[in-house]
Protein backbone atom coordinates (compact mmCIF):
# COMPACT_ATOMS: atom_id res chain seq x y z
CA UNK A 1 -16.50 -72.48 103.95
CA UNK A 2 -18.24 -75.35 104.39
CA UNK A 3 -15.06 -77.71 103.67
CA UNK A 4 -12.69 -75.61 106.06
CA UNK A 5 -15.63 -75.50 108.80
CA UNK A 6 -17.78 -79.28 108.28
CA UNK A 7 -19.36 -79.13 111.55
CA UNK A 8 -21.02 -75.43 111.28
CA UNK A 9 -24.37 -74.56 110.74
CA UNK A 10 -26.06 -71.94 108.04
CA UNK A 11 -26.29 -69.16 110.15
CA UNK A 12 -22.47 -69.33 110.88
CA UNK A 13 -21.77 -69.62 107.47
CA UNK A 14 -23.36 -66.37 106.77
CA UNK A 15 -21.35 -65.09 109.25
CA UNK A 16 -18.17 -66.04 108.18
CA UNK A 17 -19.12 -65.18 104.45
CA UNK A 18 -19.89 -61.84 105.96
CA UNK A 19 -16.67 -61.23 107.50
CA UNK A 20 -15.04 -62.21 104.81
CA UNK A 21 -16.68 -59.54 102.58
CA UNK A 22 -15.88 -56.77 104.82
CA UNK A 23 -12.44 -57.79 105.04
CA UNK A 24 -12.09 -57.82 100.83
CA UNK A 25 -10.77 -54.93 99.40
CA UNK A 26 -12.27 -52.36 97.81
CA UNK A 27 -11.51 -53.24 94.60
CA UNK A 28 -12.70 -56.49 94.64
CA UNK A 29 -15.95 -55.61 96.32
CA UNK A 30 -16.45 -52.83 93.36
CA UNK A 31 -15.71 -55.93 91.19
CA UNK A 32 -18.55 -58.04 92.30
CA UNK A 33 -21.09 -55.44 92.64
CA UNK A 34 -20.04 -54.28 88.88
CA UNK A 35 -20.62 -58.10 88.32
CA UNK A 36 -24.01 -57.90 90.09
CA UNK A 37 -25.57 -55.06 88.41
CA UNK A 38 -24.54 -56.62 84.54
CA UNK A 39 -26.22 -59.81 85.64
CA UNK A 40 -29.25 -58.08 86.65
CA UNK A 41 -29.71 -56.39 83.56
């Protein structure tokens, strides 16, 4: 993000990392969070 968008601050970043995760599909959300949870064990 920060190499598309030099000039932005943390907070936008977020923002943009958020949007981005809404806009994933499904699948690829149930991907990371499957990800997630084996990391955390």
């Amino acid at each position: 993000v920060k190499a598309e968008f030099p000039n932005i601050n943390n907070n936008e970043i977020s923002r943009v990392l958020g949007k981005r995760w809404r806009e994933e599909s499904t699948g690829v959300r149930e991907f990371y969070k499957t990800q997630a949870e084996t990391y955390k064990k």
